[in-house]
C-alpha atoms as a PDB file:
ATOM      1  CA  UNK A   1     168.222-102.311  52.816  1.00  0.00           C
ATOM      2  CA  UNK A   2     170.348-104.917  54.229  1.00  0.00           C
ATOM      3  CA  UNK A   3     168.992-107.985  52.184  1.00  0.00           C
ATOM      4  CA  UNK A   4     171.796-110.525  51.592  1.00  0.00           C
ATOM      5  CA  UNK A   5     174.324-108.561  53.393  1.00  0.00           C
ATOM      6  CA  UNK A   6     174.341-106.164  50.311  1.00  0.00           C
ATOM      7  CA  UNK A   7     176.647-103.392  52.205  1.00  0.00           C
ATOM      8  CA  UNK A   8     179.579-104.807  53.876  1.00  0.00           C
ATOM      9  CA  UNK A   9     180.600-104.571  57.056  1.00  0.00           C
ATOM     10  CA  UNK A  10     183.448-102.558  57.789  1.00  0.00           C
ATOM     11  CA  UNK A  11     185.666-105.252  58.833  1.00  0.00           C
ATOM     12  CA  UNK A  12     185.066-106.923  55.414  1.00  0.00           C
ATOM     13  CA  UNK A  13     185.244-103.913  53.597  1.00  0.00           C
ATOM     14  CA  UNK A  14     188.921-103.070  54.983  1.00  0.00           C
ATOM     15  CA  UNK A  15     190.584-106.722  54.036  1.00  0.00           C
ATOM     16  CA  UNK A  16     189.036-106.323  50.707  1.00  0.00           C
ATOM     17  CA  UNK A  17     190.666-103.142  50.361  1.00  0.00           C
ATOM     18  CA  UNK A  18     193.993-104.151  52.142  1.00  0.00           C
ATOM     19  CA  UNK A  19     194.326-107.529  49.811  1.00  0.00           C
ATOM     20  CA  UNK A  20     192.967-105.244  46.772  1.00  0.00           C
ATOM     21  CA  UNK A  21     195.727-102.415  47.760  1.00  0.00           C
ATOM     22  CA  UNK A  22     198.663-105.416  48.672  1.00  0.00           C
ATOM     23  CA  UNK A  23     197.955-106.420  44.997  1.00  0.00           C
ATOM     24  CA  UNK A  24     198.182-103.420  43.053  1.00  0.00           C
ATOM     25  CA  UNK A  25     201.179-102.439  45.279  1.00  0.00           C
ATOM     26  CA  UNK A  26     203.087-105.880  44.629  1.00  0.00           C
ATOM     27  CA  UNK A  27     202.020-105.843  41.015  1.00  0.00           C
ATOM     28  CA  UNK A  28     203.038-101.697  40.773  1.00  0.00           C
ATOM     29  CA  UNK A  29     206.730-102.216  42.422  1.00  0.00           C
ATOM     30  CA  UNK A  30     206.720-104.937  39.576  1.00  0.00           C
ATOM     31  CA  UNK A  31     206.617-103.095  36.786  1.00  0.00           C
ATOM     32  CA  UNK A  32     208.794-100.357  38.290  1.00  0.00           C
ATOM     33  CA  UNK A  33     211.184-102.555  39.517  1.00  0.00           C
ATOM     34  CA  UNK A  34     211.041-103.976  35.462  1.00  0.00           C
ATOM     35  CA  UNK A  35     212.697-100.920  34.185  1.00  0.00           C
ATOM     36  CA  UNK A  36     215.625-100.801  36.678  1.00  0.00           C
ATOM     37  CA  UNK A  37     216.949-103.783  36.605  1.00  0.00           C
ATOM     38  CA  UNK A  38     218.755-106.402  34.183  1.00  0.00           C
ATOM     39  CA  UNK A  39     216.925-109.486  33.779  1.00  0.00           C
ATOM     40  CA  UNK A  40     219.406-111.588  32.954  1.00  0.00           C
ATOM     41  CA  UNK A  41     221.743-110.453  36.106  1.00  0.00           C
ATOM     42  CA  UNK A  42     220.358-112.638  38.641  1.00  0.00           C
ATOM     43  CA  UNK A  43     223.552-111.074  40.830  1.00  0.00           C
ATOM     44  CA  UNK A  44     221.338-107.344  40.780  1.00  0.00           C
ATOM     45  CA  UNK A  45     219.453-107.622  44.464  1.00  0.00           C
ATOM     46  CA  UNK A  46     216.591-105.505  42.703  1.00  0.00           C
ATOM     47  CA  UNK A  47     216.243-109.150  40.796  1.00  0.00           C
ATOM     48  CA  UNK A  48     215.308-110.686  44.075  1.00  0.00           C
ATOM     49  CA  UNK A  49     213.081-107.813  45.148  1.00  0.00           C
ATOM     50  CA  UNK A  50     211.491-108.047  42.358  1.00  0.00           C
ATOM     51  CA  UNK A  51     211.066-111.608  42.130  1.00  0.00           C
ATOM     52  CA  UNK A  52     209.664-111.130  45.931  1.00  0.00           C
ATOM     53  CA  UNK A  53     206.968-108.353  44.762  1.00  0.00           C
ATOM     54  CA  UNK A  54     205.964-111.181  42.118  1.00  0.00           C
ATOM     55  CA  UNK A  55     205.358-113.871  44.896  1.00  0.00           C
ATOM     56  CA  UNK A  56     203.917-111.142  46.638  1.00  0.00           C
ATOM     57  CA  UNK A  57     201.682-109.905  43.474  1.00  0.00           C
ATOM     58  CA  UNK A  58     200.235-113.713  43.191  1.00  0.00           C
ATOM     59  CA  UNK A  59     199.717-114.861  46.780  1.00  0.00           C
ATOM     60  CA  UNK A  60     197.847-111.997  47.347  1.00  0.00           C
ATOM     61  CA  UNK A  61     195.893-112.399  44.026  1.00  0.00           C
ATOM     62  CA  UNK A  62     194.822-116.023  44.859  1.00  0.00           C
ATOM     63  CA  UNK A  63     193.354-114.200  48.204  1.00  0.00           C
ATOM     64  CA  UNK A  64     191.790-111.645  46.205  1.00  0.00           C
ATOM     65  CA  UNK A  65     190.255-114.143  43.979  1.00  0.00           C
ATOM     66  CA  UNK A  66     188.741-115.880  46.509  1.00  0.00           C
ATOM     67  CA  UNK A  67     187.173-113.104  48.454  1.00  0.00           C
ATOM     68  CA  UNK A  68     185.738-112.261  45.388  1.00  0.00           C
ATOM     69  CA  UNK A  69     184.115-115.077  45.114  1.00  0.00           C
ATOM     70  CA  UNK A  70     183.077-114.980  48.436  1.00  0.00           C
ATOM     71  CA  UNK A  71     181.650-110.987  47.774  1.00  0.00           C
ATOM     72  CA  UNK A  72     179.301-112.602  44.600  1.00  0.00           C
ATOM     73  CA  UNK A  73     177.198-114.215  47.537  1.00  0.00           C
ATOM     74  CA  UNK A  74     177.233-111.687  49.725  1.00  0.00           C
ATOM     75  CA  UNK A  75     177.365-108.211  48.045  1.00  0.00           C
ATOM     76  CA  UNK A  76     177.058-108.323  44.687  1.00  0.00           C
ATOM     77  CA  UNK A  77     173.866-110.252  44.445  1.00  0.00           C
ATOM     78  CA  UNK A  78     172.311-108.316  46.777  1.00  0.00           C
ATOM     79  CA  UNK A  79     172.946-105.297  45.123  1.00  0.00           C
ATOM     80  CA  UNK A  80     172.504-106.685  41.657  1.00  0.00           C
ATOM     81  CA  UNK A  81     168.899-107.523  42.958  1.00  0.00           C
ATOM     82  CA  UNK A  82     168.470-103.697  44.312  1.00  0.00           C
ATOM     83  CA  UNK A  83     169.585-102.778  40.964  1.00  0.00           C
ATOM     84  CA  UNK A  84     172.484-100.852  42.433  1.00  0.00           C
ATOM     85  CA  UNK A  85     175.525 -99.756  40.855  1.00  0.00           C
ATOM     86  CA  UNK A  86     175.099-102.478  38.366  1.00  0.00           C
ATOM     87  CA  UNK A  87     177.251-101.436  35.398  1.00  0.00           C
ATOM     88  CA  UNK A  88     180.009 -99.942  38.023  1.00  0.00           C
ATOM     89  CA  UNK A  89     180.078-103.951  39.568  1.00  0.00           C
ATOM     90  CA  UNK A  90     179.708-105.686  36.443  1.00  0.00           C
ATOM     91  CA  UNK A  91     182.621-103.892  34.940  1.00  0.00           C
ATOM     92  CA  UNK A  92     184.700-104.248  38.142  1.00  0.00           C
ATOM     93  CA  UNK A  93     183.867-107.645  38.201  1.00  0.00           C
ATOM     94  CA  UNK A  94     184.433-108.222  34.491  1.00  0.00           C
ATOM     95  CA  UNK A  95     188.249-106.557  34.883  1.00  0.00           C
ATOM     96  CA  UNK A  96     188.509-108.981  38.252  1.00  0.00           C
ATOM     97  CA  UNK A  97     187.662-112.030  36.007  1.00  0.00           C
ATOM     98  CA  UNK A  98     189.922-111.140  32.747  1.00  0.00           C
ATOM     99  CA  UNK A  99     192.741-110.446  35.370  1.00  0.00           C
ATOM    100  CA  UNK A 100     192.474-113.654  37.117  1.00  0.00           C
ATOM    101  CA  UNK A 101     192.438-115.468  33.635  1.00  0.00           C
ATOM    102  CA  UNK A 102     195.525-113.530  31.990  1.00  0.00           C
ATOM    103  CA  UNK A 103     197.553-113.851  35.615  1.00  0.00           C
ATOM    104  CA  UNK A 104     196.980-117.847  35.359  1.00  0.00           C
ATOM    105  CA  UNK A 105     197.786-117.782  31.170  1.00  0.00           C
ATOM    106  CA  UNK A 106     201.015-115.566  32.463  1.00  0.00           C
ATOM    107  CA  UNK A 107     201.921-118.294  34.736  1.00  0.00           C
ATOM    108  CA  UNK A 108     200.776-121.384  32.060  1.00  0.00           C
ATOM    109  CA  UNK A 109     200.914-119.751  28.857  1.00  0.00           C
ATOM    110  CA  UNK A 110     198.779-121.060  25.910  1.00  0.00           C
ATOM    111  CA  UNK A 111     202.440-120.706  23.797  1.00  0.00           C
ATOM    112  CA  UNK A 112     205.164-119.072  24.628  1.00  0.00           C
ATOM    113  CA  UNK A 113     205.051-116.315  22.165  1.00  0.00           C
ATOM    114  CA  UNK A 114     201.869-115.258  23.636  1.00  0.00           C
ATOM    115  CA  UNK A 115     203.479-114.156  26.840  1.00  0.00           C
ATOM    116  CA  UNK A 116     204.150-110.212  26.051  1.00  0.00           C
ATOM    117  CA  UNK A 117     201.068-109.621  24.378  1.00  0.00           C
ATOM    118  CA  UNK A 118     199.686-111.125  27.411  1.00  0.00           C
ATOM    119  CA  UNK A 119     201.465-109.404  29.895  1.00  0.00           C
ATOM    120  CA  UNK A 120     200.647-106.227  28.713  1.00  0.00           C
ATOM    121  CA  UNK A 121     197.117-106.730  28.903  1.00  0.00           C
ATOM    122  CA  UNK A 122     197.562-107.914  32.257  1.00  0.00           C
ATOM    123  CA  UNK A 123     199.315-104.973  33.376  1.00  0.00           C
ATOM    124  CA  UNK A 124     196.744-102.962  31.371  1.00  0.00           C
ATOM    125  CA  UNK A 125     193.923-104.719  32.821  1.00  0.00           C
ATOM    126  CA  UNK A 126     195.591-104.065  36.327  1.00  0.00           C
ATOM    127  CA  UNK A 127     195.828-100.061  35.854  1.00  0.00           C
ATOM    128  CA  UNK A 128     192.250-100.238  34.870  1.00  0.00           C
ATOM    129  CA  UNK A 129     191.293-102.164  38.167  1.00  0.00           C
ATOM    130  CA  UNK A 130     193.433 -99.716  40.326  1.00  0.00           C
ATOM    131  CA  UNK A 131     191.633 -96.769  38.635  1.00  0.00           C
ATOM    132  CA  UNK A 132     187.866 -98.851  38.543  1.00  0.00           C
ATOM    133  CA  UNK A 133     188.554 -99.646  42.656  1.00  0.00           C
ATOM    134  CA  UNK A 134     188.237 -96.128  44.376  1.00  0.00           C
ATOM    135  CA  UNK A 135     185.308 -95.147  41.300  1.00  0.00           C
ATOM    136  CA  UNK A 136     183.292 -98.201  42.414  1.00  0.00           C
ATOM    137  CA  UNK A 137     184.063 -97.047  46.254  1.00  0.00           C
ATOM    138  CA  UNK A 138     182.690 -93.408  45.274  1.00  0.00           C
ATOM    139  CA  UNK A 139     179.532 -94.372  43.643  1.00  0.00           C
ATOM    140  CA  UNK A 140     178.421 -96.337  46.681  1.00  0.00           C
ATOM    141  CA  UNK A 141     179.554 -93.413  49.112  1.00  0.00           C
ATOM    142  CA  UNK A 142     177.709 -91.626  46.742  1.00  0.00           C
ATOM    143  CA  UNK A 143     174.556 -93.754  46.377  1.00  0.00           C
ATOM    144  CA  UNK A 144     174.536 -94.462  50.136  1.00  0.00           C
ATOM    145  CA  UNK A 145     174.292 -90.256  51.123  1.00  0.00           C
ATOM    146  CA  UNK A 146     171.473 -90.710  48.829  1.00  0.00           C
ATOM    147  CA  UNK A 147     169.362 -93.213  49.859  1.00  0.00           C
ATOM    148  CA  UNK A 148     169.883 -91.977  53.789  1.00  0.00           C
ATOM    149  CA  UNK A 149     168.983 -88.878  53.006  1.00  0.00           C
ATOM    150  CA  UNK A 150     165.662 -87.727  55.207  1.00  0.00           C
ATOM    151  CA  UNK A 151     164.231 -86.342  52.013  1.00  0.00           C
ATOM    152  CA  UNK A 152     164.828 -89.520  49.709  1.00  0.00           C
ATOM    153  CA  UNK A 153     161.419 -91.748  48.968  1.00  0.00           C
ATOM    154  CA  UNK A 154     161.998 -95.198  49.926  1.00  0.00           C
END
């Protein structure tokens, strides 16, 4: 079934994967980067790597965000309709959402004391999407070898 363009071409598959991989990269050397270096030494030229991976990390989640978007039209309707992989989506798109939301409270906080507790749900939140990512990718391999099986009804 190709209703709504419910599987994506491969093209569109690979820059979702490339912007999903650039941001869990950016947002990985982050964190790493966090516990090598001294904050408050702006001299430290992992500070400005860092700082880079952080531009990096939010340029390429402002992409992300948008394609996402872009996939409700185009794949996940489609396949919520077909009533495929729906709690595997939902919960990938749910993390997508509360990551997008934390990110922007990271970058306006609510108050400033918020900002840890925050940022480790972000980071939480972002572990979770790099581990939800290749699941979701092996339930529709999985689902697809299914459904284009000879034997499978239709």
């Amino acid at each position: 079934m190709n209703a709504w363009g419910v599987r994506l071409s491969s093209s569109a598959r690979n820059t979702v994967l490339l912007c999903s991989l650039l941001v869990i990269a950016s947002g990985a050397a982050w964190m790493i980067l966090g516990g090598m270096v001294d904050t408050q030494n702006y001299a430290d030229p992992l500070h400005t790597i860092r700082h880079r991976m952080l531009v990096l990390h939010g340029v390429a989640a402002y992409v992300l965000v948008w394609m996402a978007g872009r996939l409700s039209s185009l794949h996940q309707q489609g396949n919520w309709r077909a009533h495929r992989n729906r709690r595997n989506g939902a919960l990938l798109t749910a993390v997508l959402a509360l990551l997008a939301v934390s990110g922007l409270c990271l970058y306006y906080p609510p108050h400033e004391d918020w900002r840890e507790a925050i940022s480790q749900l972000h980071q939480g939140l972002g572990i979770a999407l790099a581990l939800l990512l290749p699941l979701h990718l092996l339930a529709a391999r999985a689902l697809r070898r299914v459904r284009t099986r000879p034997d499978s009804a239709r």
